[in-house]
PDB file of N, CA and C in Angstrom:
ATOM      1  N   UNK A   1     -12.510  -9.442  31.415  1.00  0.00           N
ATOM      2  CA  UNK A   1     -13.497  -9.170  32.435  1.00  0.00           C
ATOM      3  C   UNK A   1     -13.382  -7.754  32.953  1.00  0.00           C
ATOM      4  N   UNK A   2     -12.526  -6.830  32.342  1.00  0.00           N
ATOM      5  CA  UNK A   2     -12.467  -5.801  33.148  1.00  0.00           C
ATOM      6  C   UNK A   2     -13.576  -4.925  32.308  1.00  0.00           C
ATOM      7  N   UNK A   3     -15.121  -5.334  32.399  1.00  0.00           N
ATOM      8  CA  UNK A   3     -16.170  -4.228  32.047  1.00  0.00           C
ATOM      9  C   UNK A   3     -17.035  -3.895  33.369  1.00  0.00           C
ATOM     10  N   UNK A   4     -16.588  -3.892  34.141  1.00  0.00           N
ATOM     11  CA  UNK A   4     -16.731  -3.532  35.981  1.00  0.00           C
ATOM     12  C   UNK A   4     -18.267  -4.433  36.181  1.00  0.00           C
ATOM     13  N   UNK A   5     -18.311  -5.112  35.481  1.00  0.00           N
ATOM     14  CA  UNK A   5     -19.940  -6.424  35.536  1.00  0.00           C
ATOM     15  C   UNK A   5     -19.966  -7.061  37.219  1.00  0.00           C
ATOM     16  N   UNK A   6     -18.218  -7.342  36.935  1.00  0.00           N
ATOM     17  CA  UNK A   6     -17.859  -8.090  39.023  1.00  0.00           C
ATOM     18  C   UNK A   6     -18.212  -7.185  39.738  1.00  0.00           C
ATOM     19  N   UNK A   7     -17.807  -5.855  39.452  1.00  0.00           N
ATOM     20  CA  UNK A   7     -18.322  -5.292  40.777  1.00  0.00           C
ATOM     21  C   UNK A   7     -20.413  -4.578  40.436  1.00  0.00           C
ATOM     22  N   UNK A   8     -20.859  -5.350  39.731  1.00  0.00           N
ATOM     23  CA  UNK A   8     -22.213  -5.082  39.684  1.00  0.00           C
ATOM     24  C   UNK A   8     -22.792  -5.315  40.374  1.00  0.00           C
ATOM     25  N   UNK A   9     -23.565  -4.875  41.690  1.00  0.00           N
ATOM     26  CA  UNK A   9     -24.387  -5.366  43.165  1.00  0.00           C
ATOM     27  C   UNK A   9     -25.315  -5.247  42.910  1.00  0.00           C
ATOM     28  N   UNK A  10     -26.584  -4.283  42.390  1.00  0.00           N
ATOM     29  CA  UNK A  10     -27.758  -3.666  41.893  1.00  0.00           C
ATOM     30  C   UNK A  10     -28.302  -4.831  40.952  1.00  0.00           C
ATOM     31  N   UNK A  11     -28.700  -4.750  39.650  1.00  0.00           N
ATOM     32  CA  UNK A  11     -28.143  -5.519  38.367  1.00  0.00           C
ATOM     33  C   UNK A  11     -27.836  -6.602  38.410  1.00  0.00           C
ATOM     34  N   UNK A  12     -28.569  -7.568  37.917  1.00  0.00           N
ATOM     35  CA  UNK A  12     -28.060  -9.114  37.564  1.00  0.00           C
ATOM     36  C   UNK A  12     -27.631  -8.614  36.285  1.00  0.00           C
ATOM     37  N   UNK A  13     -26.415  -9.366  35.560  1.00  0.00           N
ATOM     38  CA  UNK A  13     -26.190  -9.671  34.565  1.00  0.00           C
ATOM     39  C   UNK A  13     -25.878 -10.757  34.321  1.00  0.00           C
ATOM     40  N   UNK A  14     -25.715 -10.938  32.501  1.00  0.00           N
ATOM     41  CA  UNK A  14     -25.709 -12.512  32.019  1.00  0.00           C
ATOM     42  C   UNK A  14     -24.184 -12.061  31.077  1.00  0.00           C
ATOM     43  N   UNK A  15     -23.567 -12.616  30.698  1.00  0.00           N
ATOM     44  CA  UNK A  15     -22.417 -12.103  30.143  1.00  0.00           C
ATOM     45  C   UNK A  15     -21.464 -10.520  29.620  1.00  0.00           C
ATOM     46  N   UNK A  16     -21.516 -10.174  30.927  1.00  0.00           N
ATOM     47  CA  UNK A  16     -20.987  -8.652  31.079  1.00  0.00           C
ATOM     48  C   UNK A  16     -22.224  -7.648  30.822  1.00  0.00           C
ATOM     49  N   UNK A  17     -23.814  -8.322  30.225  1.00  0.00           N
ATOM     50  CA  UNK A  17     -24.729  -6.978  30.008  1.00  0.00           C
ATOM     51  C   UNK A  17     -25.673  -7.335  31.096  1.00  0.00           C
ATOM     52  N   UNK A  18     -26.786  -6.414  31.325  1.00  0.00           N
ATOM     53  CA  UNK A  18     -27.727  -6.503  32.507  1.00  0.00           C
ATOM     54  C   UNK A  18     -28.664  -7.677  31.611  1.00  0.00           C
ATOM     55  N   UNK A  19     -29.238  -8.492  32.858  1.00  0.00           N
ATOM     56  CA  UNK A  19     -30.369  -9.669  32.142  1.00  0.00           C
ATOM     57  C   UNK A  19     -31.230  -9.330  32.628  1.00  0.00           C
ATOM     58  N   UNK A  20     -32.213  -8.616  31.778  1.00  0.00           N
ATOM     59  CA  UNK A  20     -33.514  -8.308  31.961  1.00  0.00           C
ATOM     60  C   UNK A  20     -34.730  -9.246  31.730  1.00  0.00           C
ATOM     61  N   UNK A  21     -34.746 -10.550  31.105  1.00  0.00           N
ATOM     62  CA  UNK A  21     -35.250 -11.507  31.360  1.00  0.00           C
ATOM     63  C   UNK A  21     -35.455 -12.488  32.635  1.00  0.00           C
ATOM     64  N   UNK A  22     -34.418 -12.334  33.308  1.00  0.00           N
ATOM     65  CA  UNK A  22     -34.139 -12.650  34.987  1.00  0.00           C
ATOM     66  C   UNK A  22     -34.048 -11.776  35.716  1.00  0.00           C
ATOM     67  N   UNK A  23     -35.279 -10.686  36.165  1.00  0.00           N
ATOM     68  CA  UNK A  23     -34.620 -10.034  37.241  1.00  0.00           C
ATOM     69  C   UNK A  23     -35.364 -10.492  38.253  1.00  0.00           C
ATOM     70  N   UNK A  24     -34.605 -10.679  39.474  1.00  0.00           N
ATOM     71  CA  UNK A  24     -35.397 -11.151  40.804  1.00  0.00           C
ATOM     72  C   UNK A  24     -34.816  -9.724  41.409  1.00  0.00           C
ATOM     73  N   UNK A  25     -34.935 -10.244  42.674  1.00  0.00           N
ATOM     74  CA  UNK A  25     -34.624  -9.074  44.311  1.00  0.00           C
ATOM     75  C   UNK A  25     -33.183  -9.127  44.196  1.00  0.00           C
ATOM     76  N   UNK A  26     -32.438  -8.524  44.157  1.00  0.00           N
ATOM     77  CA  UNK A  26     -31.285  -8.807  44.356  1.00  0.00           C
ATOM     78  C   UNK A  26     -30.089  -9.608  45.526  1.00  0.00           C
ATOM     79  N   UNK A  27     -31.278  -9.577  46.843  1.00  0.00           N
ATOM     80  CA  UNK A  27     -30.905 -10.188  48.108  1.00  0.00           C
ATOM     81  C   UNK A  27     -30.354 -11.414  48.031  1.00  0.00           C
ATOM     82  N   UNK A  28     -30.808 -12.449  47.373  1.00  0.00           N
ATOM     83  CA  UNK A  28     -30.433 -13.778  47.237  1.00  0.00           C
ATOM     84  C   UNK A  28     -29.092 -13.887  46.155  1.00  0.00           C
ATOM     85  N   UNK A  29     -28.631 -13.107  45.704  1.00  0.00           N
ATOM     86  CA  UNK A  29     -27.575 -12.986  44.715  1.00  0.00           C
ATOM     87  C   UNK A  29     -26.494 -12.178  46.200  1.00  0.00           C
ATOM     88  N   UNK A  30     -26.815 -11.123  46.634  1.00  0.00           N
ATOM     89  CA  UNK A  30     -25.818 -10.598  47.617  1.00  0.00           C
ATOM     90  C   UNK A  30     -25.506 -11.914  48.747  1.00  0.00           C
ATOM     91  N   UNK A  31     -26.408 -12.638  49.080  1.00  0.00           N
ATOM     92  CA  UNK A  31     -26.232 -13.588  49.986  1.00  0.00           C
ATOM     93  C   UNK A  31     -25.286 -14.763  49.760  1.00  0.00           C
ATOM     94  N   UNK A  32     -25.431 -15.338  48.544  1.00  0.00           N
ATOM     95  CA  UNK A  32     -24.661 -16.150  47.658  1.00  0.00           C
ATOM     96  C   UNK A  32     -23.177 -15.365  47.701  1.00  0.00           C
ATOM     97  N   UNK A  33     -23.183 -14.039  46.785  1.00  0.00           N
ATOM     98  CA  UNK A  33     -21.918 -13.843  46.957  1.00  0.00           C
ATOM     99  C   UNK A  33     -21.100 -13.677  48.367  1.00  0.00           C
ATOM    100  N   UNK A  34     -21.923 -13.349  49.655  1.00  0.00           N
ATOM    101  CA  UNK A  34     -21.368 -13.144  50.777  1.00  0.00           C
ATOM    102  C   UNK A  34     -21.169 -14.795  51.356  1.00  0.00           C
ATOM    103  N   UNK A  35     -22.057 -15.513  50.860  1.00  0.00           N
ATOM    104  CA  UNK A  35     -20.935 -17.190  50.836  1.00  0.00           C
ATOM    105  C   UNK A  35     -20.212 -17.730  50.557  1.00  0.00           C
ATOM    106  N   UNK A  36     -19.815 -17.096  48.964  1.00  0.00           N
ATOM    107  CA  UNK A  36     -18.721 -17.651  48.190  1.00  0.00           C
ATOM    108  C   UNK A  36     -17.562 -16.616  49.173  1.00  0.00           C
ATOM    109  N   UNK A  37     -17.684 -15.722  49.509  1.00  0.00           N
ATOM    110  CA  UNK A  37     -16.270 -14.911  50.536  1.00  0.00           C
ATOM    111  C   UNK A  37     -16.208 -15.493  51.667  1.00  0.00           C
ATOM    112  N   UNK A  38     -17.258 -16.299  52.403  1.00  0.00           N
ATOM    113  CA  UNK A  38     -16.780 -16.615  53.440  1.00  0.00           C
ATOM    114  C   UNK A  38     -16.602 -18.105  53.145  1.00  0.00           C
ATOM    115  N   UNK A  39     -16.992 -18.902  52.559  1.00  0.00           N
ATOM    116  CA  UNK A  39     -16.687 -20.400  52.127  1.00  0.00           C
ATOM    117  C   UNK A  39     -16.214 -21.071  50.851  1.00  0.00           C
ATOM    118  N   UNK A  40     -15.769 -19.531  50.308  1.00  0.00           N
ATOM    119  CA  UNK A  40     -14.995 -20.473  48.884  1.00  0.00           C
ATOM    120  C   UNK A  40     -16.508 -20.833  47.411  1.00  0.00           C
ATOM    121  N   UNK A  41     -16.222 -21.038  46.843  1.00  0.00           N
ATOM    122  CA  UNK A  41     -17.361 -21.421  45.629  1.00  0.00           C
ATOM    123  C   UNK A  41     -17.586 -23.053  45.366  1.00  0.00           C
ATOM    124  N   UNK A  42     -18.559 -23.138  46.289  1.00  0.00           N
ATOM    125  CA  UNK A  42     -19.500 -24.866  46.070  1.00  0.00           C
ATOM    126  C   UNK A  42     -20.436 -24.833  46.343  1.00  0.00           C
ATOM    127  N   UNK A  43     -21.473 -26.223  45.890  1.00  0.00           N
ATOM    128  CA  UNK A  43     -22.638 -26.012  45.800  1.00  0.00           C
ATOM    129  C   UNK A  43     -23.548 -25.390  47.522  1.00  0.00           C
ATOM    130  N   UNK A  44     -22.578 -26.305  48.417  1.00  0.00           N
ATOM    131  CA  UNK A  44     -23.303 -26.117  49.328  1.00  0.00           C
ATOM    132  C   UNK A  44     -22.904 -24.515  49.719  1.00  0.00           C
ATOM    133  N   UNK A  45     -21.796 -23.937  49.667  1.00  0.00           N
ATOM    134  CA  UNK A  45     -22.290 -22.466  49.921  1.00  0.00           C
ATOM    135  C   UNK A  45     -23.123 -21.844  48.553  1.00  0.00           C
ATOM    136  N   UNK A  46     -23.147 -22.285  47.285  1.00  0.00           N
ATOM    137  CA  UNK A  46     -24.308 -21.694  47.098  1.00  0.00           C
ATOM    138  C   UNK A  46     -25.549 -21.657  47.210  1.00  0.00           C
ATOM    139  N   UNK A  47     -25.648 -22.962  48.220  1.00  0.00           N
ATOM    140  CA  UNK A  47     -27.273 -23.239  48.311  1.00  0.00           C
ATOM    141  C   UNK A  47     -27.766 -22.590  49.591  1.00  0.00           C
ATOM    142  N   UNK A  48     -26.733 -22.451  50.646  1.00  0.00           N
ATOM    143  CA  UNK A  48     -26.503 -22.074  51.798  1.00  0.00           C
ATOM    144  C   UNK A  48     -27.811 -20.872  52.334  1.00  0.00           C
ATOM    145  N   UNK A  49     -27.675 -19.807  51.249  1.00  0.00           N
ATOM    146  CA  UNK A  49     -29.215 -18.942  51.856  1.00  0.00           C
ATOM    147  C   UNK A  49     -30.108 -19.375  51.718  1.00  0.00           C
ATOM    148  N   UNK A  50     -30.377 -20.137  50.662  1.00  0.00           N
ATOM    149  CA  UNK A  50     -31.550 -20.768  50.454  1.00  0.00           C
ATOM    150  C   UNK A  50     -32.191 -21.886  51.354  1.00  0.00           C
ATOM    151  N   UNK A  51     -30.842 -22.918  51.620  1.00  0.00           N
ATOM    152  CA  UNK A  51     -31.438 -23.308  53.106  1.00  0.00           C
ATOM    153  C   UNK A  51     -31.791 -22.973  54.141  1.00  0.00           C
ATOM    154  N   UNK A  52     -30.977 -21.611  54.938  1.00  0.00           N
ATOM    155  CA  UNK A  52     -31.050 -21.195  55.600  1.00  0.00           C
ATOM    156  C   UNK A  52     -32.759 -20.592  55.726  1.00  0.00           C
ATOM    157  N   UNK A  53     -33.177 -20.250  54.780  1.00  0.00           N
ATOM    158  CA  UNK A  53     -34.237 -19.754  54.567  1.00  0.00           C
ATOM    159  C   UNK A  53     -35.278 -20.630  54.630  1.00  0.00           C
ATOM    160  N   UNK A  54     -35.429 -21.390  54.181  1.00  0.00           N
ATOM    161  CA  UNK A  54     -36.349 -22.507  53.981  1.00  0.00           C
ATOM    162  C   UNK A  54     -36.661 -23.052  55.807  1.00  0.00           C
ATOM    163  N   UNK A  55     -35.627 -23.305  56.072  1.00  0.00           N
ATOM    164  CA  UNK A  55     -35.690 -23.939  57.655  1.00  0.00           C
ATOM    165  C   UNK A  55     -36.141 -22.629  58.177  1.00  0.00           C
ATOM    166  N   UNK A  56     -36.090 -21.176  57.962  1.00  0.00           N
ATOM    167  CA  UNK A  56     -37.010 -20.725  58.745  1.00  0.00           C
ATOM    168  C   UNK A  56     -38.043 -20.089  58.975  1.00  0.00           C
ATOM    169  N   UNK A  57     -38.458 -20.685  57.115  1.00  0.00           N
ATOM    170  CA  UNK A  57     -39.906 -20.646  57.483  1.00  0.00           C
ATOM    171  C   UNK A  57     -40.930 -21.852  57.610  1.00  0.00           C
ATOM    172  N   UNK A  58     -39.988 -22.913  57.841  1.00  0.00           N
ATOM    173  CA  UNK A  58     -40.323 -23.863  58.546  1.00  0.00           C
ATOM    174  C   UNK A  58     -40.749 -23.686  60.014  1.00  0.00           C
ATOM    175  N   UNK A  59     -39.488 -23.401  60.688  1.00  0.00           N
ATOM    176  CA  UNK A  59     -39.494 -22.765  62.022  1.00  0.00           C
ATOM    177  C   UNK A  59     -40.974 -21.626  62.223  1.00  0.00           C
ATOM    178  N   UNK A  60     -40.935 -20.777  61.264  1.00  0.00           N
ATOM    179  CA  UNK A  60     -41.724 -19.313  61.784  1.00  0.00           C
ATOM    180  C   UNK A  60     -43.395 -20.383  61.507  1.00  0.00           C
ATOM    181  N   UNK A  61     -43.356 -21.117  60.412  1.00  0.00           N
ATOM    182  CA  UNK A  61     -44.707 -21.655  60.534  1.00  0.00           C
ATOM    183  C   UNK A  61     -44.948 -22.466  61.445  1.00  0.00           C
ATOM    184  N   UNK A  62     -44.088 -22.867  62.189  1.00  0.00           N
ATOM    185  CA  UNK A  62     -44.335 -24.325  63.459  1.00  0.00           C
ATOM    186  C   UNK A  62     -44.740 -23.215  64.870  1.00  0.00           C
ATOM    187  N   UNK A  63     -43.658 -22.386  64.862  1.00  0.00           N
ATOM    188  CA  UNK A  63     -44.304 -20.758  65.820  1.00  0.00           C
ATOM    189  C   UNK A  63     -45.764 -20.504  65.745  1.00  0.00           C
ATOM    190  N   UNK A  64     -45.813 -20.027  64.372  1.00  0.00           N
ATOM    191  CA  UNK A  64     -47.623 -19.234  64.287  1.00  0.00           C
ATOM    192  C   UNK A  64     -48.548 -20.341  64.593  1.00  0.00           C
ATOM    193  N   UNK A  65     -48.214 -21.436  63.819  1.00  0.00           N
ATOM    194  CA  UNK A  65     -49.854 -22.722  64.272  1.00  0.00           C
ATOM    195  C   UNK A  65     -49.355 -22.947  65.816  1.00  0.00           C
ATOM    196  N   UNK A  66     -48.390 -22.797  66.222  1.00  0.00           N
ATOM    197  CA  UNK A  66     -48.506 -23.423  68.240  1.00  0.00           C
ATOM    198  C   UNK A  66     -49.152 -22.323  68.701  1.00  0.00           C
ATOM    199  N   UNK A  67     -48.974 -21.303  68.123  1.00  0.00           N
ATOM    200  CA  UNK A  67     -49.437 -20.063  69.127  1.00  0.00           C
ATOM    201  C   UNK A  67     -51.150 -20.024  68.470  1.00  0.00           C
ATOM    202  N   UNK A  68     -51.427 -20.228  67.343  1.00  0.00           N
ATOM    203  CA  UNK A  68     -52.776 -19.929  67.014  1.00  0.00           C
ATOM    204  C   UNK A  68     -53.941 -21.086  67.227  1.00  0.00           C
ATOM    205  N   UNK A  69     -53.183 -22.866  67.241  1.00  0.00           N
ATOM    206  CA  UNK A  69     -53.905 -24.121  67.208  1.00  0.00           C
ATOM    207  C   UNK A  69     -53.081 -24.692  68.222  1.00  0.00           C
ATOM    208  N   UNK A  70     -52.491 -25.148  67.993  1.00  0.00           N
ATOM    209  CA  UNK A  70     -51.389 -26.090  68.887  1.00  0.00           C
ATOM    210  C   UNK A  70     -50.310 -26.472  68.591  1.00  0.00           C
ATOM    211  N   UNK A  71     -49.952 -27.180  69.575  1.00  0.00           N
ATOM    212  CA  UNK A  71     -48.285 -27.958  69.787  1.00  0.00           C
ATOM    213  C   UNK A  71     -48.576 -28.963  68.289  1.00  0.00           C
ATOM    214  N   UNK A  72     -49.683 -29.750  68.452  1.00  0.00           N
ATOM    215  CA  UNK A  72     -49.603 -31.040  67.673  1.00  0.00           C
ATOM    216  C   UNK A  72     -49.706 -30.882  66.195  1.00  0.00           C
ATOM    217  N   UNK A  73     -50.632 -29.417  65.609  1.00  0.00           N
ATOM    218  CA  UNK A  73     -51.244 -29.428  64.634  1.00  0.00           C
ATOM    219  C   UNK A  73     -49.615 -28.528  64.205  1.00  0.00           C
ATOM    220  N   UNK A  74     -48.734 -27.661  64.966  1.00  0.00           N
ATOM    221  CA  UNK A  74     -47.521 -27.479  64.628  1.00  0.00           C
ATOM    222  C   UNK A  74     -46.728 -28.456  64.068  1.00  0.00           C
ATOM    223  N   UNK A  75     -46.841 -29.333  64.847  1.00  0.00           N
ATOM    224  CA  UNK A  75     -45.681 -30.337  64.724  1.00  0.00           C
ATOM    225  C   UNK A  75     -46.272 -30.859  62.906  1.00  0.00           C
ATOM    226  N   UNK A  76     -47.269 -31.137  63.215  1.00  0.00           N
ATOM    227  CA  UNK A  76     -47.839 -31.789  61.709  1.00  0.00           C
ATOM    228  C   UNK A  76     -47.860 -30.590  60.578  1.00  0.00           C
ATOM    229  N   UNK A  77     -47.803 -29.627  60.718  1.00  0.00           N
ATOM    230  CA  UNK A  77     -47.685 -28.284  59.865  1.00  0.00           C
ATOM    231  C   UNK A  77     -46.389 -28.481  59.148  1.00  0.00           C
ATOM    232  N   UNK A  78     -45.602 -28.440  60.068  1.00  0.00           N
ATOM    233  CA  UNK A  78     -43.896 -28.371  59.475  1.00  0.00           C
ATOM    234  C   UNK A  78     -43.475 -29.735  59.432  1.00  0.00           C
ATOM    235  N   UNK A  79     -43.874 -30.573  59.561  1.00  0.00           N
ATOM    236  CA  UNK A  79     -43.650 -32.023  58.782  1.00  0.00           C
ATOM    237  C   UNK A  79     -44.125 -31.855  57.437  1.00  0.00           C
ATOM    238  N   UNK A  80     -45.447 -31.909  57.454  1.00  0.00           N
ATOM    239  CA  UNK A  80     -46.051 -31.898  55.739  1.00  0.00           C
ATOM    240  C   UNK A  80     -45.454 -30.826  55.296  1.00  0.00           C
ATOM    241  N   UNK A  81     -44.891 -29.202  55.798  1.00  0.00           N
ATOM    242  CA  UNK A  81     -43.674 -28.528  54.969  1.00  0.00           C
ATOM    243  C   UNK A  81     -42.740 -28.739  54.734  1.00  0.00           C
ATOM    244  N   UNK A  82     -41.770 -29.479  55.465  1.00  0.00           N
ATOM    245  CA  UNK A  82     -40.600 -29.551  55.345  1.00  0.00           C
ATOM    246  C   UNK A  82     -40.212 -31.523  54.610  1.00  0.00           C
ATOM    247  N   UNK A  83     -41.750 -31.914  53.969  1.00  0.00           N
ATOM    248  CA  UNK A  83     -41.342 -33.439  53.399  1.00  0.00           C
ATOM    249  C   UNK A  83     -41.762 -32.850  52.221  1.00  0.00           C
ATOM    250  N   UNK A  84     -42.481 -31.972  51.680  1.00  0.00           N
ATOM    251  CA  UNK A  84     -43.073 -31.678  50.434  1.00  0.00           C
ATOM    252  C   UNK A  84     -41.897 -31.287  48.899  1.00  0.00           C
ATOM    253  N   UNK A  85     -41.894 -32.363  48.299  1.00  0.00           N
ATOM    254  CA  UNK A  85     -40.806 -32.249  47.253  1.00  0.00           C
ATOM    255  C   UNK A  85     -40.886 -30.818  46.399  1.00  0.00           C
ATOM    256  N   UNK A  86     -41.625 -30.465  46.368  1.00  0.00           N
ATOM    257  CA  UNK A  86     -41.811 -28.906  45.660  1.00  0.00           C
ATOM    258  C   UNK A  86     -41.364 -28.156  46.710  1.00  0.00           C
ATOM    259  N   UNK A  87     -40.963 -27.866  47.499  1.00  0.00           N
ATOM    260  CA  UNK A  87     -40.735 -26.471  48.869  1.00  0.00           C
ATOM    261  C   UNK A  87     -39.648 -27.112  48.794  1.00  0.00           C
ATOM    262  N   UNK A  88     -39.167 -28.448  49.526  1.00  0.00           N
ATOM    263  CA  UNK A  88     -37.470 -28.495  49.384  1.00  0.00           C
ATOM    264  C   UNK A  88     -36.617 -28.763  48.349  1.00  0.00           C
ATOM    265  N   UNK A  89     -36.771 -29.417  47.539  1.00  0.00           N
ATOM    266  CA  UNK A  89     -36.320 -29.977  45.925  1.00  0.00           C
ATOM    267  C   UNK A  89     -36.442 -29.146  44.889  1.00  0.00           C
ATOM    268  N   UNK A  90     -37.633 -28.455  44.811  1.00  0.00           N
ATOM    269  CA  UNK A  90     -37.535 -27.661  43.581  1.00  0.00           C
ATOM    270  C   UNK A  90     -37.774 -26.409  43.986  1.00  0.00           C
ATOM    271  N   UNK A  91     -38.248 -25.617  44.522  1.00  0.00           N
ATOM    272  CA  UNK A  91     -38.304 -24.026  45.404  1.00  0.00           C
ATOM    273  C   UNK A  91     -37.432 -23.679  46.134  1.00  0.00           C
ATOM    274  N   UNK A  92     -36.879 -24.396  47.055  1.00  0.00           N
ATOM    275  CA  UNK A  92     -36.371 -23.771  48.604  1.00  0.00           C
ATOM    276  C   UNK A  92     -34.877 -24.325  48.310  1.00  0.00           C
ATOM    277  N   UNK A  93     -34.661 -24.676  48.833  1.00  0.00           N
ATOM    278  CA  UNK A  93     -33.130 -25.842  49.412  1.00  0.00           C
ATOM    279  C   UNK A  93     -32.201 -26.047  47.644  1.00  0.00           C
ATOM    280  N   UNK A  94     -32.807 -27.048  47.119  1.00  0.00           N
ATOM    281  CA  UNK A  94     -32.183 -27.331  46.476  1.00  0.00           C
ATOM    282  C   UNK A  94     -31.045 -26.568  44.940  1.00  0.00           C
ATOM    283  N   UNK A  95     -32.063 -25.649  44.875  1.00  0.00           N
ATOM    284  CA  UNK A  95     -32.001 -25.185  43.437  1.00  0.00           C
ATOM    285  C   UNK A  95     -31.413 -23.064  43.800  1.00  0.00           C
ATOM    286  N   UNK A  96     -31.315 -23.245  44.981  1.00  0.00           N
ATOM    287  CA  UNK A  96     -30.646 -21.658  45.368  1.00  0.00           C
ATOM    288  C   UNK A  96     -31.349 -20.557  44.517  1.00  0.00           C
ATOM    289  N   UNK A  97     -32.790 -20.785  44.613  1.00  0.00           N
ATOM    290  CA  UNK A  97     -33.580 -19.368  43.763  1.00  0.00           C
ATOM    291  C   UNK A  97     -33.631 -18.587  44.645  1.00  0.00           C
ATOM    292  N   UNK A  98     -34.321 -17.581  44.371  1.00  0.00           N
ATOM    293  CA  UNK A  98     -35.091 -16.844  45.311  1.00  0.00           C
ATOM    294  C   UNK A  98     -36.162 -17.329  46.130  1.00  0.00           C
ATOM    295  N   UNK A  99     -37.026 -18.275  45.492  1.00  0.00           N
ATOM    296  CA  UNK A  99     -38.349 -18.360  46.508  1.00  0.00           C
ATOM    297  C   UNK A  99     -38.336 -18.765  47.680  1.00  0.00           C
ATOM    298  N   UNK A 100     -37.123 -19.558  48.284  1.00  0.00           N
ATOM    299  CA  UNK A 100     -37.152 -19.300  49.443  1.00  0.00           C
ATOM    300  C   UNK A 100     -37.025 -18.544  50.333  1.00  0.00           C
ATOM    301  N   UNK A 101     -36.230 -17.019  49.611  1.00  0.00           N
ATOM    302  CA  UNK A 101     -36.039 -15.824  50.708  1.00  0.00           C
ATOM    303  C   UNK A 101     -37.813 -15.164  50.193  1.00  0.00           C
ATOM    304  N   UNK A 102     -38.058 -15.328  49.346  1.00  0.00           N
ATOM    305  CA  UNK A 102     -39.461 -15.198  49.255  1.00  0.00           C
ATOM    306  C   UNK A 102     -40.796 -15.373  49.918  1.00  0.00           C
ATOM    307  N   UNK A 103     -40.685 -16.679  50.442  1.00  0.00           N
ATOM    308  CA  UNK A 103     -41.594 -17.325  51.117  1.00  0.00           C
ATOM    309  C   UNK A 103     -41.073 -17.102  52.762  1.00  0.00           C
ATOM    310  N   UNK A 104     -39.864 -16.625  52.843  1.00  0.00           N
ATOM    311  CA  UNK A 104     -39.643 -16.605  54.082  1.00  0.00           C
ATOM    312  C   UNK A 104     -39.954 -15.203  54.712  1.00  0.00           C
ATOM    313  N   UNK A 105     -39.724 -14.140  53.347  1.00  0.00           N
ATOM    314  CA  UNK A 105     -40.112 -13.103  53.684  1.00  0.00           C
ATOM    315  C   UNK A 105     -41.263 -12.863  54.034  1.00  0.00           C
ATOM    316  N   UNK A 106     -42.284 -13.771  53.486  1.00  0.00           N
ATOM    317  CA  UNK A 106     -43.576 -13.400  53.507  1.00  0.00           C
ATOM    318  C   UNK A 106     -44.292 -13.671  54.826  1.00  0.00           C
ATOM    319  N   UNK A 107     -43.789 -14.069  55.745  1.00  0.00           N
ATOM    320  CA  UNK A 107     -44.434 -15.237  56.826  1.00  0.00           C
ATOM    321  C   UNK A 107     -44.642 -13.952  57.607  1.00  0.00           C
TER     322      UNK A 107
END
């Protein structure tokens, strides 16, 4: 391992070379690794930004509809977001991609 790949921050790579078939943002890879330093390497710190993320753009969408419609049509906003098996199961939470710092960015 000493082809300095570990200390690669910029750059995803896939076995010591850059993977140019996968490149995302790099943010969600720095976040992950700043979990595995503070909690050791498991799933739940690797899923950890990705949840984090997801709940807040849960949160930021329950914000914008109270302030633009209401309390109620909030409350029902981030229910039907936060039960929808595609946003938590396969996008957000479960699977530690990017699209949840994605979608969170976007709000």
């Amino acid at each position: 391992m000493g082809d300095g790949a570990e200390h690669q921050w910029i750059g995803h790579t896939f076995r010591g070379e850059l993977d140019y078939y996968n490149t995302k943002p790099p943010l969600n890879f720095w976040l992950i690794a700043v979990s595995f330093k503070l909690f050791g390497v498991s799933l739940i710190s690797l899923r950890l930004a990705s949840v984090i993320a997801a709940l807040a753009t849960v949160s930021v969408l329950m914000w914008w509809v109270r302030r633009r419609v209401g309390e109620a049509n909030a409350l029902f906003g981030g229910l039907v977001l936060s039960t929808m098996f595609a946003f938590f199961y396969v996008h957000a939470c479960r699977t530690a991609n990017t699209d949840a710092l994605n979608t969170c960015s976007s709000c």
